[in-house]
N, C-alpha and C. Protein backbone atom coordinates (compact mmCIF):
# COMPACT_ATOMS: atom_id res chain seq x y z
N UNK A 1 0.82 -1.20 0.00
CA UNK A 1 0.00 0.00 0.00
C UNK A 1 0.86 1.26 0.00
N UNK A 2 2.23 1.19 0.72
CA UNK A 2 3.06 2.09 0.60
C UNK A 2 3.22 2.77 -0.24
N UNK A 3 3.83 1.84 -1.09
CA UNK A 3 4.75 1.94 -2.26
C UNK A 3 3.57 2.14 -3.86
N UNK A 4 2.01 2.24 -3.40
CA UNK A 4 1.27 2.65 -4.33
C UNK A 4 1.16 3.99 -3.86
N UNK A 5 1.27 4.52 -2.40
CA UNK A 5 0.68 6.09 -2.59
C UNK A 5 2.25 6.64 -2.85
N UNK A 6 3.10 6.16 -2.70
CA UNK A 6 4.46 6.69 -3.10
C UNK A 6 4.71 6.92 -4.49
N UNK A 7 4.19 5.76 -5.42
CA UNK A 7 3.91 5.58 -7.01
C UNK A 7 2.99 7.03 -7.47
N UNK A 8 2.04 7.21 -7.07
CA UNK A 8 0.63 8.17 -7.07
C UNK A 8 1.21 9.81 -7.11
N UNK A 9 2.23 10.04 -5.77
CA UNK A 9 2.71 11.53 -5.58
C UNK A 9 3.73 11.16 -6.94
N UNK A 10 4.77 10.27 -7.13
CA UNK A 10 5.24 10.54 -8.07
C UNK A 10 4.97 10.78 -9.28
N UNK A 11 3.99 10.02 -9.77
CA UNK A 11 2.99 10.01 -10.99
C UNK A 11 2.46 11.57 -10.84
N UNK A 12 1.73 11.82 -9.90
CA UNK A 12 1.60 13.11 -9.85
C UNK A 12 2.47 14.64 -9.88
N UNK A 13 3.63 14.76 -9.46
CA UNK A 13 4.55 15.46 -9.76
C UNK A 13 5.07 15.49 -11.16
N UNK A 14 5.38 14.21 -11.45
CA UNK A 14 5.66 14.11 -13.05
C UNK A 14 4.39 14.55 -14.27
N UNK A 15 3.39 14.40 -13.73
CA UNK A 15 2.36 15.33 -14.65
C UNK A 15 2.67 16.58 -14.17
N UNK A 16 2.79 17.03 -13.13
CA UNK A 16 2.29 18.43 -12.94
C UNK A 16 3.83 18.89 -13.40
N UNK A 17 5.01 18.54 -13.83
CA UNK A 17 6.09 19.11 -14.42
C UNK A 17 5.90 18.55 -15.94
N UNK A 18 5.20 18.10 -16.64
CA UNK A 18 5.27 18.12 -17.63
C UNK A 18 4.05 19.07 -18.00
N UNK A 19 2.88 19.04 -17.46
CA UNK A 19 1.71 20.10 -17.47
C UNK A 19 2.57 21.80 -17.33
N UNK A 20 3.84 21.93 -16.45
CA UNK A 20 4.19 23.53 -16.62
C UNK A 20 5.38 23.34 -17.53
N UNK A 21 5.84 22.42 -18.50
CA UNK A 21 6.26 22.54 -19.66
C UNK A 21 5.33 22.41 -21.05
N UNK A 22 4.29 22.47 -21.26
CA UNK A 22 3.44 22.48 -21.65
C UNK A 22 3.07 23.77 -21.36
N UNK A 23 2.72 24.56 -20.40
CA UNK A 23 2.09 26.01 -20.28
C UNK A 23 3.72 26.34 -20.79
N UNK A 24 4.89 26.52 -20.77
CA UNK A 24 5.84 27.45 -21.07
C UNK A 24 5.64 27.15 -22.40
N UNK A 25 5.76 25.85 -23.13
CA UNK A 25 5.86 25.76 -24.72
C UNK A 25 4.77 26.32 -25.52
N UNK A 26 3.54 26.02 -24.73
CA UNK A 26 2.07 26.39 -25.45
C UNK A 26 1.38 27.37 -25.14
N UNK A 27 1.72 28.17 -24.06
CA UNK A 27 0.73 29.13 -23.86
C UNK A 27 -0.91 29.08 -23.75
N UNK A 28 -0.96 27.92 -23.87
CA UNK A 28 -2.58 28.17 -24.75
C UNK A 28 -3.23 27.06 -23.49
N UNK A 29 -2.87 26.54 -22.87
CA UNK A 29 -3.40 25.63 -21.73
C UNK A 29 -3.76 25.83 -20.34
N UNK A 30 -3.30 27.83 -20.35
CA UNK A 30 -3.07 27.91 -19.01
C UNK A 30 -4.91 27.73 -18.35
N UNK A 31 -5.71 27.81 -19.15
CA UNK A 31 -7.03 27.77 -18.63
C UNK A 31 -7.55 25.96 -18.36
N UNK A 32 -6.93 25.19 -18.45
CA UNK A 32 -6.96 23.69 -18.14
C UNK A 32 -6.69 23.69 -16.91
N UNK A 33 -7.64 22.67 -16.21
CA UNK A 33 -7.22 21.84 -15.18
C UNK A 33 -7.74 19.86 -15.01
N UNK A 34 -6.39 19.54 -14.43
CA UNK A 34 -5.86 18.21 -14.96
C UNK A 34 -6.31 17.38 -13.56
N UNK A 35 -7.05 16.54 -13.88
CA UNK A 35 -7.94 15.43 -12.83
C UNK A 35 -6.84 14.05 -13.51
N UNK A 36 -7.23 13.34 -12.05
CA UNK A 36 -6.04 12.12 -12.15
C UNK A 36 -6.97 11.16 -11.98
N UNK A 37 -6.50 9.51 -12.27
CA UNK A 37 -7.41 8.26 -12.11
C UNK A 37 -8.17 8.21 -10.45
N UNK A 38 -6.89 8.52 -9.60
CA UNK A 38 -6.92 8.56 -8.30
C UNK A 38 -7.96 9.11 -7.74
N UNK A 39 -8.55 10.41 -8.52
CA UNK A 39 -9.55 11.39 -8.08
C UNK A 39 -8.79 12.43 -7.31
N UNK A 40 -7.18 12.45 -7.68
CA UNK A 40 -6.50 13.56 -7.07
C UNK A 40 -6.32 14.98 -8.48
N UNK A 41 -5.75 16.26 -8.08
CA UNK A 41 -5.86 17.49 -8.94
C UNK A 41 -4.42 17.72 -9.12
N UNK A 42 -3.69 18.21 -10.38
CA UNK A 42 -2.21 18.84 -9.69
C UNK A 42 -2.49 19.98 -8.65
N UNK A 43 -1.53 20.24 -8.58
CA UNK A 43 -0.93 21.54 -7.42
C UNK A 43 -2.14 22.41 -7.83
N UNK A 44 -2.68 23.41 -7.16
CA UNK A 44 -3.32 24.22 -7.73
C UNK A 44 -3.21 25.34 -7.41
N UNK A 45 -1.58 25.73 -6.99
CA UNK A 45 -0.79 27.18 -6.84
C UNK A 45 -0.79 27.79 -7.70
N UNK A 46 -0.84 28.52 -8.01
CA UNK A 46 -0.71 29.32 -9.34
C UNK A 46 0.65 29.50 -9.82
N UNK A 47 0.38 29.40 -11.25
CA UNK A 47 2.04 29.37 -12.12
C UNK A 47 2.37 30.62 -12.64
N UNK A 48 3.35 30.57 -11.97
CA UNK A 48 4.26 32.33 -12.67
C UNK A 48 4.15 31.87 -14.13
N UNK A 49 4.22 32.39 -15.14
CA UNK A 49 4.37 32.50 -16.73
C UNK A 49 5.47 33.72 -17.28
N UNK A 50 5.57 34.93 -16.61
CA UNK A 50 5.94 35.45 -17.01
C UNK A 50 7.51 35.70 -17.23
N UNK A 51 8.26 34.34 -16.58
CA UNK A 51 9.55 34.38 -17.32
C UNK A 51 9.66 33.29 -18.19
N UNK A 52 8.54 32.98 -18.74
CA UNK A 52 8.86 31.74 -19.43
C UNK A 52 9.07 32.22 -21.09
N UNK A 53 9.50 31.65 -21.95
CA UNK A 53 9.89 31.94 -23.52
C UNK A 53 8.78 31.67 -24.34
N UNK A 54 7.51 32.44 -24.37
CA UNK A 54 6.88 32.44 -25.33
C UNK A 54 6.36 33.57 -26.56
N UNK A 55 6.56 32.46 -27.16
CA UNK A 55 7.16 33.34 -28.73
C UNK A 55 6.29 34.25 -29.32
N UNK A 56 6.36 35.54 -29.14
CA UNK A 56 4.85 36.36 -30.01
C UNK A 56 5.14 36.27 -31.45
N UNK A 57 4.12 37.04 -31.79
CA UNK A 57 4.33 37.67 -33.49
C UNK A 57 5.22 38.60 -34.01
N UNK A 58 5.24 39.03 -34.22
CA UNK A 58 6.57 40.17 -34.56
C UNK A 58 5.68 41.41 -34.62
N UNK A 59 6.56 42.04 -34.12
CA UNK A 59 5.21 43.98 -34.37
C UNK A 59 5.24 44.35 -35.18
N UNK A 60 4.32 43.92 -35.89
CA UNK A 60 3.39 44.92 -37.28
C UNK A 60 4.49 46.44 -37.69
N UNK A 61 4.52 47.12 -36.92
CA UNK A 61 5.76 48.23 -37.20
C UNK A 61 6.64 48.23 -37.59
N UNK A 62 7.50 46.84 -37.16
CA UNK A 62 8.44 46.33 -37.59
C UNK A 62 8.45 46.38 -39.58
N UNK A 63 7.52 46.16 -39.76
CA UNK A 63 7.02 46.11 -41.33
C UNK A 63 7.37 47.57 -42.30
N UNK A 64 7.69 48.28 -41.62
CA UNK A 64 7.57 49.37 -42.05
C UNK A 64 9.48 50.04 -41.46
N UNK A 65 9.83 50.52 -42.99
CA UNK A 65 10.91 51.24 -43.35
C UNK A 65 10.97 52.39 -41.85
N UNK A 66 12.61 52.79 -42.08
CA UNK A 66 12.26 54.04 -41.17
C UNK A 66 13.92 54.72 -41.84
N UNK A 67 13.66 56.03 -41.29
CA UNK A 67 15.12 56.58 -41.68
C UNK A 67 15.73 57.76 -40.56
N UNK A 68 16.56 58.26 -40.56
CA UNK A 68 17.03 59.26 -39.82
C UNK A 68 16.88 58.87 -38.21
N UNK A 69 16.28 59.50 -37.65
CA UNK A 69 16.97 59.63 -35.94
C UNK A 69 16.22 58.04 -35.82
N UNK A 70 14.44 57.63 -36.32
CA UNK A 70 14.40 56.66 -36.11
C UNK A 70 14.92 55.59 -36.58
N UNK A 71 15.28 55.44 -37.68
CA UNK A 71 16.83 54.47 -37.94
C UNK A 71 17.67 54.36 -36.47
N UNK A 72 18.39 55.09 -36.39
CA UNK A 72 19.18 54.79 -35.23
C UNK A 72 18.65 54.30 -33.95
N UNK A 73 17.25 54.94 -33.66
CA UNK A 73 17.16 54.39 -32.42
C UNK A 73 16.74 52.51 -32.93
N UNK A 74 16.28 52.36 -34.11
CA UNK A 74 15.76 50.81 -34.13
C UNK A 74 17.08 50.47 -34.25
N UNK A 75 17.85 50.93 -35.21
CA UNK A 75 19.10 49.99 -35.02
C UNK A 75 19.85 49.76 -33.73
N UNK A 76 19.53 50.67 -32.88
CA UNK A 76 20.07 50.43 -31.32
C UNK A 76 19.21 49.40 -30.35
N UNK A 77 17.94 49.38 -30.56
CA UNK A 77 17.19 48.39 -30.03
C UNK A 77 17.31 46.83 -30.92
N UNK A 78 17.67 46.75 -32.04
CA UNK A 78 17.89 45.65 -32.76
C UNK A 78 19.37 44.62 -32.33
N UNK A 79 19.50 45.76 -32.19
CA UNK A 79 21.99 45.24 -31.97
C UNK A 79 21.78 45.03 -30.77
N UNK A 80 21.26 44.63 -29.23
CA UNK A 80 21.73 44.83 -28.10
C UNK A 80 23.17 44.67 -27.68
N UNK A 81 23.45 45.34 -26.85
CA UNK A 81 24.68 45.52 -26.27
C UNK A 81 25.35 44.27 -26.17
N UNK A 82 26.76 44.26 -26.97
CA UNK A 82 27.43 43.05 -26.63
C UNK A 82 28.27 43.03 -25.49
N UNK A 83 28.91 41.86 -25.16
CA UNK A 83 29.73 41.54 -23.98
C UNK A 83 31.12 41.96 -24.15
N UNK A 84 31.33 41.88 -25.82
CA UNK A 84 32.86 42.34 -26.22
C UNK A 84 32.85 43.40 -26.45
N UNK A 85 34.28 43.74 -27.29
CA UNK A 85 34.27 45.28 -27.76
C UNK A 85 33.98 44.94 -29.14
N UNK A 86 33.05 46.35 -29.19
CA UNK A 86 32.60 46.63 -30.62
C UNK A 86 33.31 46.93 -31.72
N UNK A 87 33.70 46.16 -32.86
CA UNK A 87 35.02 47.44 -33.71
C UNK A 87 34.41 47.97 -34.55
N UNK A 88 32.96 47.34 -35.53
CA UNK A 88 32.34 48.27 -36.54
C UNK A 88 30.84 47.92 -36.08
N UNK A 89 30.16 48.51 -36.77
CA UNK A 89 28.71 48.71 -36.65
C UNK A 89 28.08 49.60 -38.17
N UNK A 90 27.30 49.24 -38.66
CA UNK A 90 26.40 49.71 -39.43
C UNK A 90 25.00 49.52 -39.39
N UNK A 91 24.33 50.75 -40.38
CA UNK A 91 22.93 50.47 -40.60
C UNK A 91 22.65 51.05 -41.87
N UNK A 92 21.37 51.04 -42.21
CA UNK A 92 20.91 51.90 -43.78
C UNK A 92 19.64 51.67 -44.39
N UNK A 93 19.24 51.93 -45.01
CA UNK A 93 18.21 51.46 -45.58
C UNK A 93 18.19 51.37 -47.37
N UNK A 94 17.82 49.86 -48.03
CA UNK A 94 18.27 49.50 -48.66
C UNK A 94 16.56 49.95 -49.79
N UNK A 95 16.63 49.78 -51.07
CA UNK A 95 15.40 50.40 -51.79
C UNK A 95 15.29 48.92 -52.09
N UNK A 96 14.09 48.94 -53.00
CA UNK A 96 13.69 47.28 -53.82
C UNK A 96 15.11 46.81 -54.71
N UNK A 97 16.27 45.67 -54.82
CA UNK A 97 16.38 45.17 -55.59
C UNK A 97 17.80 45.70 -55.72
N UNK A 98 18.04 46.53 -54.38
CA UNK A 98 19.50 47.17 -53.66
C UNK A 98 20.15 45.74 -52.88
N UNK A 99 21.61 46.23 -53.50
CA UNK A 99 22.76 45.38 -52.77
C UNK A 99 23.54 46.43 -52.62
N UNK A 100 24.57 45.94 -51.03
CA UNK A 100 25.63 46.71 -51.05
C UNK A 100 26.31 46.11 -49.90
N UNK A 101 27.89 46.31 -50.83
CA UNK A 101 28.79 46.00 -49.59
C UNK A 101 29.37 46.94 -49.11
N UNK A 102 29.91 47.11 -47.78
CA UNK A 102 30.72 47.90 -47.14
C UNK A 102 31.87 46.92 -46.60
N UNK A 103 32.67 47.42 -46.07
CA UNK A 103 34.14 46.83 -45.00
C UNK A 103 34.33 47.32 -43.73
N UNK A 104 35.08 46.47 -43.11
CA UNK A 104 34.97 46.52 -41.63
C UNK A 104 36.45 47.67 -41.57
N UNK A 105 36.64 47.65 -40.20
CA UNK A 105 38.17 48.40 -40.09
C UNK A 105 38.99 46.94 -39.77
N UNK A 106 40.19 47.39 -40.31
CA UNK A 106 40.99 45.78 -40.20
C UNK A 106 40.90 45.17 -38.54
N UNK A 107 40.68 44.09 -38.31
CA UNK A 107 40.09 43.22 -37.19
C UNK A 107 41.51 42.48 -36.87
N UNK A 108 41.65 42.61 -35.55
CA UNK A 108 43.13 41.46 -35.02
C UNK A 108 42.53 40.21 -34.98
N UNK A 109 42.67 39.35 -35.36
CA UNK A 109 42.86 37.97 -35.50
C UNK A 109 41.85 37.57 -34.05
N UNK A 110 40.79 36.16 -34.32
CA UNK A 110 40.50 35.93 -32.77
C UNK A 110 38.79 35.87 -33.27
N UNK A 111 37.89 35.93 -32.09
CA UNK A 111 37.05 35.37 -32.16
C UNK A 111 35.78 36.74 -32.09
N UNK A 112 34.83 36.52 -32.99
CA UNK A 112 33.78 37.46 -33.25
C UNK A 112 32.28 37.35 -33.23
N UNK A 113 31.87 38.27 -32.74
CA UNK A 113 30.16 38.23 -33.06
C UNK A 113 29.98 38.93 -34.15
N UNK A 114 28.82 38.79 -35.03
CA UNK A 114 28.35 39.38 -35.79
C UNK A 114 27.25 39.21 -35.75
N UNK A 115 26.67 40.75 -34.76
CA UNK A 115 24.98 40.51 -34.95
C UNK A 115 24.37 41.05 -36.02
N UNK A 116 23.09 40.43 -36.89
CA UNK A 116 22.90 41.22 -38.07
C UNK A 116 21.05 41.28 -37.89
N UNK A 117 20.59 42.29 -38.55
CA UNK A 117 19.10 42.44 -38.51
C UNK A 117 18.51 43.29 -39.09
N UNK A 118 17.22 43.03 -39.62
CA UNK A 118 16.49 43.87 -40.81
C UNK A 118 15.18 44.10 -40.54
N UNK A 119 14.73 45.10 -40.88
CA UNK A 119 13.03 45.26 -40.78
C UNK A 119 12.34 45.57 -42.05
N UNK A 120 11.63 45.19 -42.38
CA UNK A 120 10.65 45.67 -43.87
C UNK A 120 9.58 44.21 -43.48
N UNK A 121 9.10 43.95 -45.05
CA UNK A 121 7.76 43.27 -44.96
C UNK A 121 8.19 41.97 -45.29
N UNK A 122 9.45 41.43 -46.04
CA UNK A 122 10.28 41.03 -46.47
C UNK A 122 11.60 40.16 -45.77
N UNK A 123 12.41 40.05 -46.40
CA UNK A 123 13.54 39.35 -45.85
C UNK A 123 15.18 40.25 -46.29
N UNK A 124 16.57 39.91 -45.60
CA UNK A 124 17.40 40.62 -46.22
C UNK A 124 18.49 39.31 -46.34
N UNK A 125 19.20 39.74 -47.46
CA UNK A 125 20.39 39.08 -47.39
C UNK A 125 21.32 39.25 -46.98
N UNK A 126 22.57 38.72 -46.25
CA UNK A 126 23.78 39.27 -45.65
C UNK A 126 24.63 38.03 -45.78
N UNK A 127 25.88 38.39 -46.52
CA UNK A 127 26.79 37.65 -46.93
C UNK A 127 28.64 38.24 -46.32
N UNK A 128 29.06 37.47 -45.05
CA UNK A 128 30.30 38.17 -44.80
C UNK A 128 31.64 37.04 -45.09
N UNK A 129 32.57 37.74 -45.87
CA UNK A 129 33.41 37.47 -45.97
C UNK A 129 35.21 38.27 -45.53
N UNK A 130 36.15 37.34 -46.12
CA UNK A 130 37.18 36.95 -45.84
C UNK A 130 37.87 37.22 -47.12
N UNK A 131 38.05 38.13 -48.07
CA UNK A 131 38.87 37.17 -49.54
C UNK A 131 37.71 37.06 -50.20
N UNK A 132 37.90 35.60 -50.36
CA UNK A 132 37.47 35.05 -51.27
C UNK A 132 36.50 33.87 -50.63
N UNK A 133 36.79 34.11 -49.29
CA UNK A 133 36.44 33.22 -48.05
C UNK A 133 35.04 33.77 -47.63
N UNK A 134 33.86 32.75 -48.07
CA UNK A 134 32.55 33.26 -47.15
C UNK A 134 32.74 32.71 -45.71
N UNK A 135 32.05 33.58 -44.68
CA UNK A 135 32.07 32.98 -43.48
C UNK A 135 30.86 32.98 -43.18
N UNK A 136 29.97 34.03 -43.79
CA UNK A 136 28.07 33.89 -43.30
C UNK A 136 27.93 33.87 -44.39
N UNK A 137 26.44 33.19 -44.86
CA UNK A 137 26.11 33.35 -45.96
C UNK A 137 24.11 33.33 -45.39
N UNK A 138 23.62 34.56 -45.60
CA UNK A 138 22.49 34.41 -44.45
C UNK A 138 21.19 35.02 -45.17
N UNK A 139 20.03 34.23 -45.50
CA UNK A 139 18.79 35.18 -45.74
C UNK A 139 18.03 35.05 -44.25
N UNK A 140 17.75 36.13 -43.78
CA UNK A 140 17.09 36.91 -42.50
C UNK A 140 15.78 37.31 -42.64
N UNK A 141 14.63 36.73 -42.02
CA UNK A 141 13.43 37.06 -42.40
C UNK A 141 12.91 38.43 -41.19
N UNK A 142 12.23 39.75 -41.81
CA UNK A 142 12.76 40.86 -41.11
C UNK A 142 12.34 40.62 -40.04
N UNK A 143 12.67 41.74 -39.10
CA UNK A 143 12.29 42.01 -37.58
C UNK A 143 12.06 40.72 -36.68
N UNK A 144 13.57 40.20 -37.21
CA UNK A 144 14.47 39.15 -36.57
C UNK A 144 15.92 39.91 -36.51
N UNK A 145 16.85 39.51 -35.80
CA UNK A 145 18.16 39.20 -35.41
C UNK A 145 18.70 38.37 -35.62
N UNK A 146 20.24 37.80 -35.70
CA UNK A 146 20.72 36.81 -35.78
C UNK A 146 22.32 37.20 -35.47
N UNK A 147 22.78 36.09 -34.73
CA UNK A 147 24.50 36.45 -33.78
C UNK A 147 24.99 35.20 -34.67
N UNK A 148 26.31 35.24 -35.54
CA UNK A 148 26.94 34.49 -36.08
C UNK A 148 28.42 34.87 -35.52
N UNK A 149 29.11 33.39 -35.30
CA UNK A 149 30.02 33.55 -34.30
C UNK A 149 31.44 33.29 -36.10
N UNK A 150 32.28 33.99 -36.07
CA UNK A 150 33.32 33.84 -36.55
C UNK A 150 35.08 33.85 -36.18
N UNK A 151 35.40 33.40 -36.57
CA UNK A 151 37.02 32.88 -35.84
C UNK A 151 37.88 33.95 -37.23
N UNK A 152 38.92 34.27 -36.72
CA UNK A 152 39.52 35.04 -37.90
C UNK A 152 40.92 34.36 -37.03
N UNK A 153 41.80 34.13 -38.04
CA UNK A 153 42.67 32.96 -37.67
C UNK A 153 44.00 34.23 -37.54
N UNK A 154 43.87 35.30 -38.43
CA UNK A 154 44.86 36.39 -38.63
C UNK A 154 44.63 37.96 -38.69
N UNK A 155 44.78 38.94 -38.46
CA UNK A 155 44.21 40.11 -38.56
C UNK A 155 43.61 40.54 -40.42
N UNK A 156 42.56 40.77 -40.11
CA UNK A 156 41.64 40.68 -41.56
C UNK A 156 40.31 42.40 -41.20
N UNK A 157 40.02 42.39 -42.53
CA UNK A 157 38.97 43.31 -43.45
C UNK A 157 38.27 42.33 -43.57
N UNK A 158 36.50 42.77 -43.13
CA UNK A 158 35.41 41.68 -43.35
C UNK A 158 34.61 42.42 -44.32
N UNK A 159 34.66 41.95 -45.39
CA UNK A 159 33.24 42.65 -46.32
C UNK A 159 32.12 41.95 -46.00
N UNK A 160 31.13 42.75 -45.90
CA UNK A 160 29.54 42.68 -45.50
C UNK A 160 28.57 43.01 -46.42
N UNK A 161 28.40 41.96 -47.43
CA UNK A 161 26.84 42.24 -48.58
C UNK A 161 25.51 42.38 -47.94
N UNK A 162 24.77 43.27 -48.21
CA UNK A 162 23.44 43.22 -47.64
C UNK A 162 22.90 43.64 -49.22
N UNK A 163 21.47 42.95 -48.83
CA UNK A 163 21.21 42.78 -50.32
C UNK A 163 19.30 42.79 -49.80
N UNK A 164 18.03 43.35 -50.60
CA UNK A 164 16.72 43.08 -50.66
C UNK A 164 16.31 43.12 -51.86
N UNK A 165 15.08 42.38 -51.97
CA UNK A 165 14.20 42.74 -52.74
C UNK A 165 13.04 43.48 -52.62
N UNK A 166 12.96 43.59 -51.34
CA UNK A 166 11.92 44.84 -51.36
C UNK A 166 12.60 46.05 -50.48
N UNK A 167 12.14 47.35 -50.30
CA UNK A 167 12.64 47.70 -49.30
C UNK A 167 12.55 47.66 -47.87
N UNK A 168 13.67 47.54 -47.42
CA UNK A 168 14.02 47.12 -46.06
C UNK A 168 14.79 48.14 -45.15
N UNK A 169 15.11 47.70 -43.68
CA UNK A 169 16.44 48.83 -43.25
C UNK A 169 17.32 47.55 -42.91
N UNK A 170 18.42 47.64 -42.74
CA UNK A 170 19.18 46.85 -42.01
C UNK A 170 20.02 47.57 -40.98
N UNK A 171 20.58 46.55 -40.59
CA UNK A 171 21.71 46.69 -39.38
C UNK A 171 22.76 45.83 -38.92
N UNK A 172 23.81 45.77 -38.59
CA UNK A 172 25.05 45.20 -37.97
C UNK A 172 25.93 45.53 -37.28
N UNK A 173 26.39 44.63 -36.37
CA UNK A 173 27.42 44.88 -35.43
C UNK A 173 28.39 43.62 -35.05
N UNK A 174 29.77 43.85 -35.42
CA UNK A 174 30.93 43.00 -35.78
C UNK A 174 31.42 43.31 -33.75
N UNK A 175 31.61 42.61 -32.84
CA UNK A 175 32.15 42.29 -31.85
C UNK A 175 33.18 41.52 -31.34
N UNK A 176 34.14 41.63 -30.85
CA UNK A 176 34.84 40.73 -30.26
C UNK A 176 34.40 39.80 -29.20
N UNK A 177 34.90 38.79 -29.10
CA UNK A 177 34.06 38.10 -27.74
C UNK A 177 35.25 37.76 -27.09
């Protein structure tokens, strides 16, 4: 008899931790409540949610071009602050069917972030190289981010293609880590 109500709390804990991985992944359950064979309930404390990772939509705003002071401030909310030092950074806004590369300032050898990110209705391209050497080769769907980690084996110039087909803004920031 023991070792069944011992079975029961465990059975029960193990639902009620897979029931609050389920509210963090799904969002959509928090209005359920979960009855057992036993005629027992989980916990019925209430569940924090609000540090958990659930994924919204992207803001509608985001959709939409911007230029001048608001350029900068999105490109500052897009790049968050890295842990290393920064050596280049860009932004711009690209028209329908615009490519363009720019270059970094020459980089000492060693290990890098490259955060990159775009907003329009659309997607952007970003292609960084080395030479002749790609090291990203990236289509970015907008008002997303993305941190690509690169190794530079020797002190180097990174060219950076950004490229749309519709218009977009972009942004980047080359870091040391």
């Amino acid at each position: 008899m023991g070792s069944k109500v011992a079975g029961s709390v465990v059975s029960r804990r193990l639902a009620s931790a897979a029931v609050g991985l389920l509210l963090v992944l799904g969002g959509a359950l928090t209005a359920c409540e979960y009855t057992y064979d036993d005629g027992g309930r989980a916990d019925s404390s209430p569940t924090d949610t609000s540090g958990s990772n659930v994924v919204l939509p992207p803001d509608p705003a985001l959709e939409q071009t911007v230029t001048g002071e608001a350029l900068k401030e999105w490109a500052k909310a897009a790049l968050p602050e890295s842990q290393g030092q920064s050596f280049y950074s860009s932004s711009g806004f690209l028209n329908s069917g615009e490519s363009r590369t720019e270059q970094t300032v020459q980089l000492p050898g060693g290990t890098y972030a490259v955060t990159l990110a775009c907003r329009g209705t659309r997607r952007v391209s970003f292609a960084v190289s080395v030479g002749e050497t790609d090291l990203v080769d990236l289509t970015l769907g907008c008002a997303n981010a993305r941190v690509s980690v690169v190794q530079l084996e020797k002190d180097a110039i990174l060219a950076i293609t950004v490229g749309a087909r519709s218009d977009a803004n972009f942004a980047y920031r080359v870091s040391r880590l």
